[in-house]
Protein backbone atom coordinates (compact mmCIF):
# COMPACT_ATOMS: atom_id res chain seq x y z
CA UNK A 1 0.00 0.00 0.00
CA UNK A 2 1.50 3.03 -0.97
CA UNK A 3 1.74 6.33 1.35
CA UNK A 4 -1.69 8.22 -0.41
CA UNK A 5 -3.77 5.55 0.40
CA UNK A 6 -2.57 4.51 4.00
CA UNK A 7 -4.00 8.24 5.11
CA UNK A 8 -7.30 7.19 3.64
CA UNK A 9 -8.98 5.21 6.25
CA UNK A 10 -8.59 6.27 9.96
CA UNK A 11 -6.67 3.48 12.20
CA UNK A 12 -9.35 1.39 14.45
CA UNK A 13 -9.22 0.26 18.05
CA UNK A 14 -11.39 -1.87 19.65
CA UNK A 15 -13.38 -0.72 22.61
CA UNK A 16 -15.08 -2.54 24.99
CA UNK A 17 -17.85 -1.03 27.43
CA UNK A 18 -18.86 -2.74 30.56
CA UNK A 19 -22.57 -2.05 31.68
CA UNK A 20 -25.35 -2.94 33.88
CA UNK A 21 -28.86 -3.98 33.13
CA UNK A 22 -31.90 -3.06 35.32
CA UNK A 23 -33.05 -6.76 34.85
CA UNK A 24 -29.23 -8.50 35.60
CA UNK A 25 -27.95 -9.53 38.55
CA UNK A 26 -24.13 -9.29 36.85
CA UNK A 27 -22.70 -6.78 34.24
CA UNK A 28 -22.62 -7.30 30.31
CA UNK A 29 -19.97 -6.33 27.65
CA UNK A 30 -20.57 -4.09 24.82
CA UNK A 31 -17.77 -3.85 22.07
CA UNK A 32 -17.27 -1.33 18.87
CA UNK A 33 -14.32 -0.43 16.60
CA UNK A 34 -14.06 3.21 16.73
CA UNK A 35 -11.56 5.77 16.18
CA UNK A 36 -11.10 6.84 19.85
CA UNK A 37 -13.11 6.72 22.88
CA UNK A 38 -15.33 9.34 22.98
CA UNK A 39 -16.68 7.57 19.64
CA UNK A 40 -16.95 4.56 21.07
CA UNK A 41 -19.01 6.26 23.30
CA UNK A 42 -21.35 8.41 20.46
CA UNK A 43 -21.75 4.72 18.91
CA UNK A 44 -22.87 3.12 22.49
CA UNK A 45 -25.43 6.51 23.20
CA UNK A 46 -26.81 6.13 20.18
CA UNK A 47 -27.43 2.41 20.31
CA UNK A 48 -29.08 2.93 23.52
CA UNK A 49 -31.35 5.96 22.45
CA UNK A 50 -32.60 3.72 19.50
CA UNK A 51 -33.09 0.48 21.70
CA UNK A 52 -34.53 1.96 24.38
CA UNK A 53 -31.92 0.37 26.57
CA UNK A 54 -31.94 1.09 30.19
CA UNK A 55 -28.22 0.39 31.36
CA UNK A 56 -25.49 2.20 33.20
CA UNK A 57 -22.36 2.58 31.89
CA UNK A 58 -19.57 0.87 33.98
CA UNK A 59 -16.16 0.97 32.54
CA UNK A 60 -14.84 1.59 28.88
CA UNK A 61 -11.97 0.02 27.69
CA UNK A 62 -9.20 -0.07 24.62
CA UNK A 63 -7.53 -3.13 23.27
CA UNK A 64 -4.09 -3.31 23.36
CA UNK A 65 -1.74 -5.50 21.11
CA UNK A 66 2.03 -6.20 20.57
CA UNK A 67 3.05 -8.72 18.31
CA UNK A 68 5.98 -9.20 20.53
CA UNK A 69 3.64 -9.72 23.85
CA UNK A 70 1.63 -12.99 24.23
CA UNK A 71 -1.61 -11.70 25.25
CA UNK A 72 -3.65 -8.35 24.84
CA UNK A 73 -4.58 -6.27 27.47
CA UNK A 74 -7.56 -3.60 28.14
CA UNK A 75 -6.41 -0.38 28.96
CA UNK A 76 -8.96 1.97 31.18
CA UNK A 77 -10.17 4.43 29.42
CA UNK A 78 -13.43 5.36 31.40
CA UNK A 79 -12.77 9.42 32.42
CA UNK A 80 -14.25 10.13 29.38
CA UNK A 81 -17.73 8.44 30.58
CA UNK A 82 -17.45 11.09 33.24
CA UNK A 83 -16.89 13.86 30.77
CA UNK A 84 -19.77 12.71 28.44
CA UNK A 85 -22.01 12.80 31.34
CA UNK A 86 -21.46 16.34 32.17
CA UNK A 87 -21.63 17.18 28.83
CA UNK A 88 -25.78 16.11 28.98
């Protein structure tokens, strides 16, 4: 792929968002690719709003990978569920 075309599409992460339900005892996992977190978040809002879902958001996390590690990890990323919240 040449240098033109590797600007062309925006580099994904995958998010996950932890949340509780009304009606479960434990907590769930949403995940999205998104750009960065806050539009992980915009995708999760949005989901909810057209659903009708009636969940608090926990924790929102980023997936980590190096080829040289043997696992991934989850990196915390959940200050910017306190930022969205003021926001509203």
């Amino acid at each position: 792929m040449n240098k033109k075309n590797s600007n062309k599409y925006p580099k994904l992460f995958e998010y996950r968002i932890k949340y509780i339900s009304r009606n479960s005892r434990g907590h769930n996992y949403h995940y999205y690719l998104a750009e960065n977190a806050k539009k992980a978040i915009e995708y999760q809002l949005e989901m909810m709003d057209h659903k009708h879902w009636e969940i608090e958001l926990v924790t929102l996390e980023r997936k980590t990978f190096s080829p040289y590690a043997s696992k991934h990890r989850w990196v915390d990323e959940s200050d910017i569920l306190t930022q969205i919240t003021q926001e509203q």
